[in-house]
PDB file of N, CA and C in Angstrom:
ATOM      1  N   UNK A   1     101.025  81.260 101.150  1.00  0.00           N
ATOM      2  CA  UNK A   1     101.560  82.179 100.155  1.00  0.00           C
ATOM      3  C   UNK A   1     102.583  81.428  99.317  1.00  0.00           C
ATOM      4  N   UNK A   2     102.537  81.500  97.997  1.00  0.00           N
ATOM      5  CA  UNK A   2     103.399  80.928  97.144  1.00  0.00           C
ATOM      6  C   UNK A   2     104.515  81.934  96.841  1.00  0.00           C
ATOM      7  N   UNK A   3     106.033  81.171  97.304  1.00  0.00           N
ATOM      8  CA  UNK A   3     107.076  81.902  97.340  1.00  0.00           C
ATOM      9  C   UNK A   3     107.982  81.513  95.635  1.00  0.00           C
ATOM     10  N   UNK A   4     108.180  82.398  95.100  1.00  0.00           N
ATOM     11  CA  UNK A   4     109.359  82.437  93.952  1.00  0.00           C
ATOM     12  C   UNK A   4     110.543  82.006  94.579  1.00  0.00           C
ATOM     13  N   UNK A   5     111.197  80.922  94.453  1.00  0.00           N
ATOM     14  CA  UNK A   5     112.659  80.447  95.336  1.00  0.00           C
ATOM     15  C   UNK A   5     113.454  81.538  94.658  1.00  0.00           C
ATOM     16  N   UNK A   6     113.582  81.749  93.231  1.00  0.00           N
ATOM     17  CA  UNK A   6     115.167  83.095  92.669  1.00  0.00           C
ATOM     18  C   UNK A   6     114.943  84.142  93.566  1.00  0.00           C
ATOM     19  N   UNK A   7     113.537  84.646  93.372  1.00  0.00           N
ATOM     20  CA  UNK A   7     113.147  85.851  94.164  1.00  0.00           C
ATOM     21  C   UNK A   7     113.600  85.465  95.947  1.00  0.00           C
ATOM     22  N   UNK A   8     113.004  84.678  96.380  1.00  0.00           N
ATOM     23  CA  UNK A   8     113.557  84.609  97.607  1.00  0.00           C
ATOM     24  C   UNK A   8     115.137  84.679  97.982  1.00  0.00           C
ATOM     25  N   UNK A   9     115.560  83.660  96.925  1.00  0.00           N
ATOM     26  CA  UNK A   9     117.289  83.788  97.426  1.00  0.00           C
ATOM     27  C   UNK A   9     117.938  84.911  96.844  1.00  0.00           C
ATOM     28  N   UNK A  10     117.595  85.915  96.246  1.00  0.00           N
ATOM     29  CA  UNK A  10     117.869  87.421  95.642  1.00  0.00           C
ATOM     30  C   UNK A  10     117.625  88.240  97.127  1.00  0.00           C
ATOM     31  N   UNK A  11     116.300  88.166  97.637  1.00  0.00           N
ATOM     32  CA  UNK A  11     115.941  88.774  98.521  1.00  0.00           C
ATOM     33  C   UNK A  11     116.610  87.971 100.015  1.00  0.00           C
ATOM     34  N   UNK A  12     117.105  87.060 100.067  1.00  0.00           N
ATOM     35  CA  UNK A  12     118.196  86.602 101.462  1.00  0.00           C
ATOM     36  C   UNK A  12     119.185  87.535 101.316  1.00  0.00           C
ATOM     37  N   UNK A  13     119.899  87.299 100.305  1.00  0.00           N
ATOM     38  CA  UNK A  13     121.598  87.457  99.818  1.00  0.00           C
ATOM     39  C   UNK A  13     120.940  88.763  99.964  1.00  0.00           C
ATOM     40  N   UNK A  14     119.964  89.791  99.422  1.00  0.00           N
ATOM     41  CA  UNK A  14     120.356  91.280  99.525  1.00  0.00           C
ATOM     42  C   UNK A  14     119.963  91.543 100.779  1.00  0.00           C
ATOM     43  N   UNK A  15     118.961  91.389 101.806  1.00  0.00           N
ATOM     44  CA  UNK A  15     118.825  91.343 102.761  1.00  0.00           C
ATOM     45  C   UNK A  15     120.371  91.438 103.957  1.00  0.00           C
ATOM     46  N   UNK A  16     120.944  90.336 103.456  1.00  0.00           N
ATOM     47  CA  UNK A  16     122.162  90.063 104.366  1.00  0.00           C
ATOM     48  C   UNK A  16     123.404  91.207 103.961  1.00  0.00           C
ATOM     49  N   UNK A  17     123.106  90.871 102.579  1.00  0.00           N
ATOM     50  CA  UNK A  17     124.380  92.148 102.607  1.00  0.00           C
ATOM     51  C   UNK A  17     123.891  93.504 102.987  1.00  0.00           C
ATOM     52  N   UNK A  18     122.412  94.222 102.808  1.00  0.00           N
ATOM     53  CA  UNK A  18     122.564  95.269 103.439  1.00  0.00           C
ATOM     54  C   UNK A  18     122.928  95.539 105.291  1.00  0.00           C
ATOM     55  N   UNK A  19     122.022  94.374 105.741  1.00  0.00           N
ATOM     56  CA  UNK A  19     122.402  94.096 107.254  1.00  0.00           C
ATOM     57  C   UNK A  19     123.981  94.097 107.674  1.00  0.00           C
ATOM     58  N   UNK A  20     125.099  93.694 106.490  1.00  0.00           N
ATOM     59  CA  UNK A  20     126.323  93.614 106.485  1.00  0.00           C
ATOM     60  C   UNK A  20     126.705  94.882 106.160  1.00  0.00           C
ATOM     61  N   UNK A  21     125.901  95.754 105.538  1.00  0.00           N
ATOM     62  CA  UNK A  21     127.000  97.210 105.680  1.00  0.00           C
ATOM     63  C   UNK A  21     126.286  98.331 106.575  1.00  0.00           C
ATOM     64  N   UNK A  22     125.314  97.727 107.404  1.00  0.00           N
ATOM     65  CA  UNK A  22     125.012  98.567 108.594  1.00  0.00           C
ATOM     66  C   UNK A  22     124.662 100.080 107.654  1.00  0.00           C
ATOM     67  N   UNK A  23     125.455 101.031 108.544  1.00  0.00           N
ATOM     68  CA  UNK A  23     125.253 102.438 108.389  1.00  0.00           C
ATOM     69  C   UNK A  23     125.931 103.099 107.111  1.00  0.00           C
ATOM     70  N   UNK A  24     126.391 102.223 106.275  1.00  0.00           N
ATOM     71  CA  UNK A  24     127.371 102.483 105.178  1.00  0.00           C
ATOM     72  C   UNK A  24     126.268 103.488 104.323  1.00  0.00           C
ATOM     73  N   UNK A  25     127.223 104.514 104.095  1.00  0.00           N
ATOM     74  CA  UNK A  25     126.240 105.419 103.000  1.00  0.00           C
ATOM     75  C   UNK A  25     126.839 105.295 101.950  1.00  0.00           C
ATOM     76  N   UNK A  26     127.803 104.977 101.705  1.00  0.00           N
ATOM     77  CA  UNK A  26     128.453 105.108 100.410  1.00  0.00           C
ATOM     78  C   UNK A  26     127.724 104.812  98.820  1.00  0.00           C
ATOM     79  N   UNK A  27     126.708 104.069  99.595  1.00  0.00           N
ATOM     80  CA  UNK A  27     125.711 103.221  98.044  1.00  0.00           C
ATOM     81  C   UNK A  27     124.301 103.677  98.059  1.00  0.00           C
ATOM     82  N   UNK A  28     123.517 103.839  97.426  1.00  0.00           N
ATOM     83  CA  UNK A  28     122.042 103.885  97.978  1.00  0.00           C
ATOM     84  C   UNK A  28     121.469 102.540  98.452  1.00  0.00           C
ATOM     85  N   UNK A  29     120.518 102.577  99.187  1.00  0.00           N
ATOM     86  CA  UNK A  29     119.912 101.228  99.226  1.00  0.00           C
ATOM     87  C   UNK A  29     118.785 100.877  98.168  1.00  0.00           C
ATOM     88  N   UNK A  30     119.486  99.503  97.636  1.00  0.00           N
ATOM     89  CA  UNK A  30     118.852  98.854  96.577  1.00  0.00           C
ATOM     90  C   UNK A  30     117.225  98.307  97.336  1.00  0.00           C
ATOM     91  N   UNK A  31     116.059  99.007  95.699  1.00  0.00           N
ATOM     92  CA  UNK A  31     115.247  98.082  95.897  1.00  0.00           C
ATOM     93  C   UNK A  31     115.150  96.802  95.880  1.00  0.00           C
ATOM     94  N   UNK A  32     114.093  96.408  96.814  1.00  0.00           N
ATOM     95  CA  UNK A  32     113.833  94.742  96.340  1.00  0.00           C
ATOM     96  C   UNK A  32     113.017  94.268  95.713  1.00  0.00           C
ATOM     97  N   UNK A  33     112.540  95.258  94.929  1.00  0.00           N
ATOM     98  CA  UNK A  33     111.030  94.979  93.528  1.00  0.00           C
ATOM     99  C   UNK A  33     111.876  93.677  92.806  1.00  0.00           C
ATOM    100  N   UNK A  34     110.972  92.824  92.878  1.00  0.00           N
ATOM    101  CA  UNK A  34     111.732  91.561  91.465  1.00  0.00           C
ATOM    102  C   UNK A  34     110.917  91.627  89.968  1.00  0.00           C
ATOM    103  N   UNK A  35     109.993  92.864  89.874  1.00  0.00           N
ATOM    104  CA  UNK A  35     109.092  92.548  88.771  1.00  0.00           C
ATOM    105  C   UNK A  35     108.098  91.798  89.078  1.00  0.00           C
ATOM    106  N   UNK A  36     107.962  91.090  89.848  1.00  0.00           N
ATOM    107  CA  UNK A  36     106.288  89.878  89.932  1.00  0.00           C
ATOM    108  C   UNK A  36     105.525  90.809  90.287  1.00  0.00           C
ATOM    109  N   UNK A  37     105.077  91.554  91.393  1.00  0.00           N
ATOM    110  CA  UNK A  37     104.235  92.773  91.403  1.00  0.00           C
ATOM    111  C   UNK A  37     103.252  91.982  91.671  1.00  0.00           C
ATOM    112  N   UNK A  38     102.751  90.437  92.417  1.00  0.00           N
ATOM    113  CA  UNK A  38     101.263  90.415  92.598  1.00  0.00           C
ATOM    114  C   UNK A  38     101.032  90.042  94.255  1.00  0.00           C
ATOM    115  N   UNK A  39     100.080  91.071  94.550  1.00  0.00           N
ATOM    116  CA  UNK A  39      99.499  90.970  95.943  1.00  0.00           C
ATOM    117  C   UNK A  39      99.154  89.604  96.694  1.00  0.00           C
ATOM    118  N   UNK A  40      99.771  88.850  97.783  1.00  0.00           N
ATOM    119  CA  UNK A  40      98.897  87.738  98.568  1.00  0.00           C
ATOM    120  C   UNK A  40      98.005  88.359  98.849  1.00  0.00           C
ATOM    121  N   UNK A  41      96.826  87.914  98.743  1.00  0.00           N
ATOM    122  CA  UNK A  41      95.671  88.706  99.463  1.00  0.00           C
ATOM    123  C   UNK A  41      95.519  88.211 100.965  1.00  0.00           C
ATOM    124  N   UNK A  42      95.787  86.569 101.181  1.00  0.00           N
ATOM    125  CA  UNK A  42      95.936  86.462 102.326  1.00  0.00           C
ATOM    126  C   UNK A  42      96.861  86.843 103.670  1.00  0.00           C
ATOM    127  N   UNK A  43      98.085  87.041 102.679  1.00  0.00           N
ATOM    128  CA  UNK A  43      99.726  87.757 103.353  1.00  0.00           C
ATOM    129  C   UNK A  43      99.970  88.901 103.683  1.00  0.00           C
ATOM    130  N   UNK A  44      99.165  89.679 102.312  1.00  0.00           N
ATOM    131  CA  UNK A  44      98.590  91.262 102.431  1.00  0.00           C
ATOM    132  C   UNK A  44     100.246  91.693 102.232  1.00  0.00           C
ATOM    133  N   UNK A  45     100.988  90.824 101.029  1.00  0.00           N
ATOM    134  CA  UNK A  45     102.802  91.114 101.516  1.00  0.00           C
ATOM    135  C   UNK A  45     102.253  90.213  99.672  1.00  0.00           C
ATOM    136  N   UNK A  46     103.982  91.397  98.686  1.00  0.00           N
ATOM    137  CA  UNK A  46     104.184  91.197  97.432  1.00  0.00           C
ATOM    138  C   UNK A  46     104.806  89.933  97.508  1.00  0.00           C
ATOM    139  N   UNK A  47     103.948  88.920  96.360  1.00  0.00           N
ATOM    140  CA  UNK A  47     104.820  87.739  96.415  1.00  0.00           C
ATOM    141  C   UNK A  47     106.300  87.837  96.047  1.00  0.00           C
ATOM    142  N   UNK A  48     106.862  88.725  94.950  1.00  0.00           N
ATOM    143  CA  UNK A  48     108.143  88.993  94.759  1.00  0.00           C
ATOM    144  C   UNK A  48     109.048  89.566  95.524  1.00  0.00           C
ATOM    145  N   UNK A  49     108.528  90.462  96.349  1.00  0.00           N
ATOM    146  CA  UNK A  49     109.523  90.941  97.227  1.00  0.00           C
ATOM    147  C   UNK A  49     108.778  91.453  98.773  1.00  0.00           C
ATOM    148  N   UNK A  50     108.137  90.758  98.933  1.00  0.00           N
ATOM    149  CA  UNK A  50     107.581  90.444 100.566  1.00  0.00           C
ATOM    150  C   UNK A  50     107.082  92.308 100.882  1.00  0.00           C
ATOM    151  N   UNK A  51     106.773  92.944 100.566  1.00  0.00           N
ATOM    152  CA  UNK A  51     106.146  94.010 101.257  1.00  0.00           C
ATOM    153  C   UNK A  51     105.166  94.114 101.227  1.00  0.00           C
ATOM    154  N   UNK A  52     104.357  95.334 102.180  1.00  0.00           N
ATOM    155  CA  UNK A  52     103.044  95.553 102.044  1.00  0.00           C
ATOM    156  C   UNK A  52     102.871  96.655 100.785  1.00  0.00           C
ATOM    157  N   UNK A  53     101.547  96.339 100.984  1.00  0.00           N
ATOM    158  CA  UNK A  53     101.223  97.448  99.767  1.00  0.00           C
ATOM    159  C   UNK A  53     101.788  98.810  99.855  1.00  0.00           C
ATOM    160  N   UNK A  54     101.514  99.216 101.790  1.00  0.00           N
ATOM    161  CA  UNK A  54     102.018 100.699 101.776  1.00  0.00           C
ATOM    162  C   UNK A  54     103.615 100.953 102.021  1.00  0.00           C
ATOM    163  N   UNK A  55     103.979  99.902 102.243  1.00  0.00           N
ATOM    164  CA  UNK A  55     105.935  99.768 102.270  1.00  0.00           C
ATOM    165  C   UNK A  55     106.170 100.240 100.521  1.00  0.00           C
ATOM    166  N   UNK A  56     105.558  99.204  99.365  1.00  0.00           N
ATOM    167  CA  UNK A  56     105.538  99.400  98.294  1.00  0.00           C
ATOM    168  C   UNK A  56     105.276 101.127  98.308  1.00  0.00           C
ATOM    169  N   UNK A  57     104.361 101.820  98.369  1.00  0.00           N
ATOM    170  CA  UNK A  57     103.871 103.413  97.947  1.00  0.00           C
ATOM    171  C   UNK A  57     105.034 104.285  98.860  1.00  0.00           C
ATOM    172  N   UNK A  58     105.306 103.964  99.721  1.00  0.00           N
ATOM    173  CA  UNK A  58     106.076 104.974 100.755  1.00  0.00           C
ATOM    174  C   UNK A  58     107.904 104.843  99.642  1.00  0.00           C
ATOM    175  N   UNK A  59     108.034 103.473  99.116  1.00  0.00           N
ATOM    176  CA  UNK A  59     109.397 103.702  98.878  1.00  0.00           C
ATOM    177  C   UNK A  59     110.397 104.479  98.318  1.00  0.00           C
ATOM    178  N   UNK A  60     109.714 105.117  97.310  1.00  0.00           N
ATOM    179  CA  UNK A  60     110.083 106.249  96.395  1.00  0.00           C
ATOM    180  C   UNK A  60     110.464 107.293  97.138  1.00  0.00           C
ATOM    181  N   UNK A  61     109.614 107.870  97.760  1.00  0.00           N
ATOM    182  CA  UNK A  61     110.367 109.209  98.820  1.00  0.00           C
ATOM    183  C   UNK A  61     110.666 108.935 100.146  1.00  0.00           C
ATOM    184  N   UNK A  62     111.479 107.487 100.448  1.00  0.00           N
ATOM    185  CA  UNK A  62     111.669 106.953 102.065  1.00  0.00           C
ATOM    186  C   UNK A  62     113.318 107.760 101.948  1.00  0.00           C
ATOM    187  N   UNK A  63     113.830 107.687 103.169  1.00  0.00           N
ATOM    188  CA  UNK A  63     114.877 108.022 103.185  1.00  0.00           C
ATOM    189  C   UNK A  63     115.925 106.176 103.569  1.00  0.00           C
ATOM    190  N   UNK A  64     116.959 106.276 103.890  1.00  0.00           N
ATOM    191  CA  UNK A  64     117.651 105.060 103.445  1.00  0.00           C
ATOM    192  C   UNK A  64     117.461 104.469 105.023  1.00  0.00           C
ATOM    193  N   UNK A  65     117.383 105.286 105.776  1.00  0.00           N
ATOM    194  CA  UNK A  65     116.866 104.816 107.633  1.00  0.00           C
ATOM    195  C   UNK A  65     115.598 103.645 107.313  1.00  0.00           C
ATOM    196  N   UNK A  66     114.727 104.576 106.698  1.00  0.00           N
ATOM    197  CA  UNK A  66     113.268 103.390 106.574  1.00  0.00           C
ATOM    198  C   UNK A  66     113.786 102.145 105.528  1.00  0.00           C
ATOM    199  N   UNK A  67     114.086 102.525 104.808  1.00  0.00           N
ATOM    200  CA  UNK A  67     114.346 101.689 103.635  1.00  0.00           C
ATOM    201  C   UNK A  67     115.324 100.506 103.872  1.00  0.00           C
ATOM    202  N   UNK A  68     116.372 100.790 105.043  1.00  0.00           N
ATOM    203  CA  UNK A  68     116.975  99.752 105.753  1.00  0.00           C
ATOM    204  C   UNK A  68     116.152  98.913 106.699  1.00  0.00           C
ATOM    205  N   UNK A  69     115.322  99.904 107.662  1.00  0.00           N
ATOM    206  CA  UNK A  69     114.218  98.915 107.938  1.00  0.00           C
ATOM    207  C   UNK A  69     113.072  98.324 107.127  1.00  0.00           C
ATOM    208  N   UNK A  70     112.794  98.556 106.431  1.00  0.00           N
ATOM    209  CA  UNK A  70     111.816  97.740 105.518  1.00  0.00           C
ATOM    210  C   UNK A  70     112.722  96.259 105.195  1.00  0.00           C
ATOM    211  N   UNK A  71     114.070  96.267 104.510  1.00  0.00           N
ATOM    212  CA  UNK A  71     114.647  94.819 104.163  1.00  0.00           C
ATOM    213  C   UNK A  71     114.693  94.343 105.375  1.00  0.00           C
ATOM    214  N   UNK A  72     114.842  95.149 106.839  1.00  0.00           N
ATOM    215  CA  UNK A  72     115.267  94.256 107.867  1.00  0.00           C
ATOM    216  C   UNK A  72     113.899  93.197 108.513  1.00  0.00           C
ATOM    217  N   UNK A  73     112.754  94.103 107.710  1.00  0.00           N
ATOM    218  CA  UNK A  73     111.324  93.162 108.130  1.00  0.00           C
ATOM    219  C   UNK A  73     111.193  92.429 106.883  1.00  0.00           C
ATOM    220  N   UNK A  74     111.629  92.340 105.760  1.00  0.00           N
ATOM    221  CA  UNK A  74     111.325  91.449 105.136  1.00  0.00           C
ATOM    222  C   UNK A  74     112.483  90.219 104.986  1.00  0.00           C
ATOM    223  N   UNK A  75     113.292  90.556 105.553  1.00  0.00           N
ATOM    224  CA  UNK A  75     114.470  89.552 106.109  1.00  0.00           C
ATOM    225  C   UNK A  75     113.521  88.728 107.314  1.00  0.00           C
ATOM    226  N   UNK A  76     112.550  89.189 108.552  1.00  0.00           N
ATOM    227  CA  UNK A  76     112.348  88.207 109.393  1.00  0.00           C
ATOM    228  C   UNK A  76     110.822  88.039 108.513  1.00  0.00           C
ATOM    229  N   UNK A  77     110.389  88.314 107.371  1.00  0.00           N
ATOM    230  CA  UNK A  77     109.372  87.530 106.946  1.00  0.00           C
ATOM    231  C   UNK A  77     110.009  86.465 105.948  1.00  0.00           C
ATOM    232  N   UNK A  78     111.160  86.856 105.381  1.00  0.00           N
ATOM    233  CA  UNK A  78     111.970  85.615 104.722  1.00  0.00           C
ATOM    234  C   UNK A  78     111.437  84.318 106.009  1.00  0.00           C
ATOM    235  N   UNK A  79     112.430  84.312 106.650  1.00  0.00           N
ATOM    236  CA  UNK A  79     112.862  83.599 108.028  1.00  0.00           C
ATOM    237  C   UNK A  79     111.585  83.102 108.518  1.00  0.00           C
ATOM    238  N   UNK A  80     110.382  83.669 108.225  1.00  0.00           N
ATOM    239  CA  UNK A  80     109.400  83.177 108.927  1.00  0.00           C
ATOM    240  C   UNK A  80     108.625  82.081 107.558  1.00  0.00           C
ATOM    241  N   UNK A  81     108.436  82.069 106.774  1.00  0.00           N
ATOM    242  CA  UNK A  81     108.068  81.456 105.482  1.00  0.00           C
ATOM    243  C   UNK A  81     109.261  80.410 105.425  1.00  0.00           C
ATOM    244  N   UNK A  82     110.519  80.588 105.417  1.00  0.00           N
ATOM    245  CA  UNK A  82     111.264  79.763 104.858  1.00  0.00           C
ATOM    246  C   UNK A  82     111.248  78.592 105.896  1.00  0.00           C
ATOM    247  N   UNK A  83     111.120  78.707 107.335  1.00  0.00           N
ATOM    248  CA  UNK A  83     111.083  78.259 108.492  1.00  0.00           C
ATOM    249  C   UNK A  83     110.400  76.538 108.569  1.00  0.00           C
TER     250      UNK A  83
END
């Protein structure tokens, strides 16, 4: 899978800081759409911002529980690519 390095280090740094405010509600949780929008077909995961297709469709009406877990799996697919 061909990784965007901006996109990746956008998606570390936000990754970490949401992991850094835990249960904090004070903010919504930011998407991690970068605009690239194109499918690995082999990864079956957005080259811009590492999700699956159905992480992508569910995000709009997730609540901020899922939506914290979604960065926290695309934080160990960072980690696993960057590796």
């Amino acid at each position: 899978m061909t990784l965007n390095a901006k996109a990746m280090s956008f998606l570390a740094a936000s990754a970490c800081q949401i992991r850094a405010n835990g249960q904090n509600h004070s903010q919504p949780v930011p998407s991690p759409c970068m605009s690239v929008c194109q499918m690995d077909e082999e990864a079956a995961l957005c080259q811009g911002c590492l999700r699956t297709i159905d992480e992508i469709r569910l995000w709009g009406n997730a609540d901020d529980a899922f939506k914290r877990s979604i960065w926290s799996d695309i934080e160990a697919r960072l980690a696993r690519y960057l590796a």
